[in-house]
Protein backbone atom coordinates (compact mmCIF):
# COMPACT_ATOMS: atom_id res chain seq x y z
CA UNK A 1 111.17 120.77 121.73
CA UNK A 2 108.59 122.47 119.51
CA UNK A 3 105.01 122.16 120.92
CA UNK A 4 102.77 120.22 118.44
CA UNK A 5 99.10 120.40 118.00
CA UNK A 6 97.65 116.45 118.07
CA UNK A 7 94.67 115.08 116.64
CA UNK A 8 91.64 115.08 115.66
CA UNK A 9 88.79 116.37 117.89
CA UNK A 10 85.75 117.87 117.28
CA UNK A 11 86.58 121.83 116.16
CA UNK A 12 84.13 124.36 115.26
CA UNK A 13 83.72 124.68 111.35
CA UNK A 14 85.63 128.00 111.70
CA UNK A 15 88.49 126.30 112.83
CA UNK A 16 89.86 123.06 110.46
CA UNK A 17 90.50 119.83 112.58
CA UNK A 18 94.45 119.35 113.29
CA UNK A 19 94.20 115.68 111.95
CA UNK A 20 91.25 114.27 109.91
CA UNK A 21 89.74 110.79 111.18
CA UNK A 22 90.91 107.96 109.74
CA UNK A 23 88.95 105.48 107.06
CA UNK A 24 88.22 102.71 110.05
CA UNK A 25 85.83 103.84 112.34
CA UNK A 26 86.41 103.60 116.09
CA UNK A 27 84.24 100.76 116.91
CA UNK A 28 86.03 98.89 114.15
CA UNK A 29 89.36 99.43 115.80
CA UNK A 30 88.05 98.20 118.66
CA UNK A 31 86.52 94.99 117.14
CA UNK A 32 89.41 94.51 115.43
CA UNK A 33 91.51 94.58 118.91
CA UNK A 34 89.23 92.68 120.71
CA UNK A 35 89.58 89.98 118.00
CA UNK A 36 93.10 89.89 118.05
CA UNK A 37 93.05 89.88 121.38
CA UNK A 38 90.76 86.87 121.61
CA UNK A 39 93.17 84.87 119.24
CA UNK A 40 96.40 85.86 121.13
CA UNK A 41 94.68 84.16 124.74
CA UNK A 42 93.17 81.26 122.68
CA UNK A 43 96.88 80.82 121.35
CA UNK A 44 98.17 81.13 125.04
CA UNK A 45 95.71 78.92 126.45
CA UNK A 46 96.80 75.97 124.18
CA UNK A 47 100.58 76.96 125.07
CA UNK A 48 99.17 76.04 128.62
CA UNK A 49 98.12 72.16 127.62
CA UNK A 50 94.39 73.45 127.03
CA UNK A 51 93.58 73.70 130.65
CA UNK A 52 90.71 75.25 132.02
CA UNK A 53 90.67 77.96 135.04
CA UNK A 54 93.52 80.29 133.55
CA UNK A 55 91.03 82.38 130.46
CA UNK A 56 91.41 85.80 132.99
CA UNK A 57 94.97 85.95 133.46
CA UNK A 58 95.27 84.34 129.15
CA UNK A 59 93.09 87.55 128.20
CA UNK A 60 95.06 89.91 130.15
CA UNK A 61 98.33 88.50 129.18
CA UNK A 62 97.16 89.13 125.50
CA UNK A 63 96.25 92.49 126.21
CA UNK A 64 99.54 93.76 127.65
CA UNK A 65 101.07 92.18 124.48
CA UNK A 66 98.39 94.29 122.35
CA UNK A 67 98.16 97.65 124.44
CA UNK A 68 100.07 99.61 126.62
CA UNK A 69 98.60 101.65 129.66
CA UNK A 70 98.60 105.15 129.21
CA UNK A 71 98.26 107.15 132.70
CA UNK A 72 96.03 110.41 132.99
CA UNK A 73 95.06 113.18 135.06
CA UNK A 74 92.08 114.93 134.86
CA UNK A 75 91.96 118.00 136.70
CA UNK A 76 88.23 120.18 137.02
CA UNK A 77 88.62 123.92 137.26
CA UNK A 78 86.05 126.39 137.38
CA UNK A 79 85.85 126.72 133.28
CA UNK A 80 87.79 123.75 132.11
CA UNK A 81 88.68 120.54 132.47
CA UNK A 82 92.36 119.42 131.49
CA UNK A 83 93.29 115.92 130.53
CA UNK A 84 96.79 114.92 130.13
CA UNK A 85 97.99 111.77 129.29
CA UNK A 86 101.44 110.57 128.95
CA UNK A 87 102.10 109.18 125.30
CA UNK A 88 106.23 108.73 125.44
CA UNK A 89 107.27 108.02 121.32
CA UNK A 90 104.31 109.02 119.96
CA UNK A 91 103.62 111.55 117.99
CA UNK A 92 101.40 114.10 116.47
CA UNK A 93 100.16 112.05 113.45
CA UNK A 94 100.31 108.37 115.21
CA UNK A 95 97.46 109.86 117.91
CA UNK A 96 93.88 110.37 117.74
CA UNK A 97 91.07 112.19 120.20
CA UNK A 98 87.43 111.36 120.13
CA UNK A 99 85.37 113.93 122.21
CA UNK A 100 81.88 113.92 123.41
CA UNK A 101 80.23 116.09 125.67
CA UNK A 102 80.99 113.68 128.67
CA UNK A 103 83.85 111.32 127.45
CA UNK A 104 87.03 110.96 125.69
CA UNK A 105 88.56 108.59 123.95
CA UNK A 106 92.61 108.67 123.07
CA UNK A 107 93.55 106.26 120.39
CA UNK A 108 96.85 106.01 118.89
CA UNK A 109 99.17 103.55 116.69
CA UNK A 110 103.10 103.78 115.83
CA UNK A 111 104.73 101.24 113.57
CA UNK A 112 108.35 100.78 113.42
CA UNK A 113 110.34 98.91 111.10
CA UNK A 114 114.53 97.94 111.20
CA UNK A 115 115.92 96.27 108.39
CA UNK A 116 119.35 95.08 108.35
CA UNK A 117 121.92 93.19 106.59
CA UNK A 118 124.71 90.62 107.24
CA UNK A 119 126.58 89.05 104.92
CA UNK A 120 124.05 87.78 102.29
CA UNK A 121 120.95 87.74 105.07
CA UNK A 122 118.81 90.37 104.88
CA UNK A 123 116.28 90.99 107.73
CA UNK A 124 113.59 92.87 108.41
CA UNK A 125 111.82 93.59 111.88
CA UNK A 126 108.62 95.27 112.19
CA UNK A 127 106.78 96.20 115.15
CA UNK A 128 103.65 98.20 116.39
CA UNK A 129 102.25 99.66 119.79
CA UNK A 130 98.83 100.56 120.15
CA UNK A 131 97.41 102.41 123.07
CA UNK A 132 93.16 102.98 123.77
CA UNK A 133 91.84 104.94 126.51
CA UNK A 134 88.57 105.82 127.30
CA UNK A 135 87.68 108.74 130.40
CA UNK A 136 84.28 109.71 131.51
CA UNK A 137 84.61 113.42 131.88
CA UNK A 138 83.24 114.76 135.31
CA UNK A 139 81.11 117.09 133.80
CA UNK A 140 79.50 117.92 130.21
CA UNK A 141 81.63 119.98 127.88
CA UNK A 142 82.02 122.15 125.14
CA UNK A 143 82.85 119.89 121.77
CA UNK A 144 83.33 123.15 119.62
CA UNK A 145 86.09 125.04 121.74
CA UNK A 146 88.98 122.02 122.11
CA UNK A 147 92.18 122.01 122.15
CA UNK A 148 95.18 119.78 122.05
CA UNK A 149 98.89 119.98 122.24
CA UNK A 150 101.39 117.00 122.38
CA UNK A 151 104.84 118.24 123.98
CA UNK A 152 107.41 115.55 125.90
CA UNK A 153 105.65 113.06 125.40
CA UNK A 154 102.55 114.21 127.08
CA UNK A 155 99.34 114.85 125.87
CA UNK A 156 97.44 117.81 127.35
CA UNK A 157 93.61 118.59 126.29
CA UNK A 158 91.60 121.21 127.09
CA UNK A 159 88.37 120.59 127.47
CA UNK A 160 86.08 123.77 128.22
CA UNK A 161 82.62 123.34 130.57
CA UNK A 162 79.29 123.67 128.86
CA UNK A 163 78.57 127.54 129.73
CA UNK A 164 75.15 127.01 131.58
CA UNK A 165 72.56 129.67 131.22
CA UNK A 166 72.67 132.44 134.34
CA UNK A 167 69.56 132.11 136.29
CA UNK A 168 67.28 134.83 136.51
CA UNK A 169 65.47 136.51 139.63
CA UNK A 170 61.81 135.96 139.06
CA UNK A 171 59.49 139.51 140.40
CA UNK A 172 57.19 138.81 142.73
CA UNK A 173 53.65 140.73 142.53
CA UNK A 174 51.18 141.14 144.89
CA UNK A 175 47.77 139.85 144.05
């Protein structure tokens, strides 16, 4: 399988960005989740004769019906730090990468659609899969030097370290 460069994350000017962010901005995707979220548990809740006690396991309910895990690793070398995260039937364009200097965010949607006919029916059957994932990096990197390549089904970022500046011996003098 060819190796794929995925998504959008911050590149120096030099270099153009794989995929360009989309028109809604991240903390509108997540408002809109949350929202649809909240009206999926509100919908299970009356399903359950409106009875109180059961909102945790409503919410997460709604959320596995919303979003899918999505396992990392994060692995801390001496220059880098390398984030892969498995991302089975996604692909390239369906995935997106936020990066600051101590965090990224994977966000990614895939829409499928079957349509179908017997006899004079027609039918149509759509569905979508969204994944989110946040990860607190365990040190501050470099947001100009990333890079990202989707392959298998797994996502593998490079993040390199923040190059700190090499200390310098300080002469002593007599007085």
């Amino acid at each position: 399988m060819l190796e794929k460069s995925a998504t959008a994350v911050q590149t120096a000017p030099s270099r153009p960005p794989v995929k360009t962010g989309k028109t809604e901005s991240l903390s509108e995707r997540i408002g809109r989740l949350h929202d649809a979220i909240a009206r999926r548990a509100f919908e299970l809740f009356e399903r359950d004769g409106c009875t109180d006690g059961n909102d945790v396991r409503h919410w997460l309910e709604a959320e596995k019906e919303f979003l899918r895990p999505v396992p990392v690793s994060v692995e801390e070398s001496e220059g880098e730090v390398v984030v892969q995260a498995e991302v089975p039937g996604f692909t390239a364009t369906d995935l997106e990468v936020n990066v600051e200097p101590r965090n990224v965010t994977i966000t990614g949607k895939r829409l499928s659609k079957n349509e179908g006919k017997e006899g004079d029916t027609t039918y149509v059957e759509e569905s979508s899969d969204e994944i989110f994932r946040s990860i607190e990096l365990p040190t501050e990197i470099n947001t100009a030097k990333i890079s990202a390549t989707l392959k298998d089904g797994v996502l593998n970022i490079q993040l390199p370290k923040v190059e700190s500046p090499k200390s310098k011996g300080v002469e002593q003098q007599a007085a």
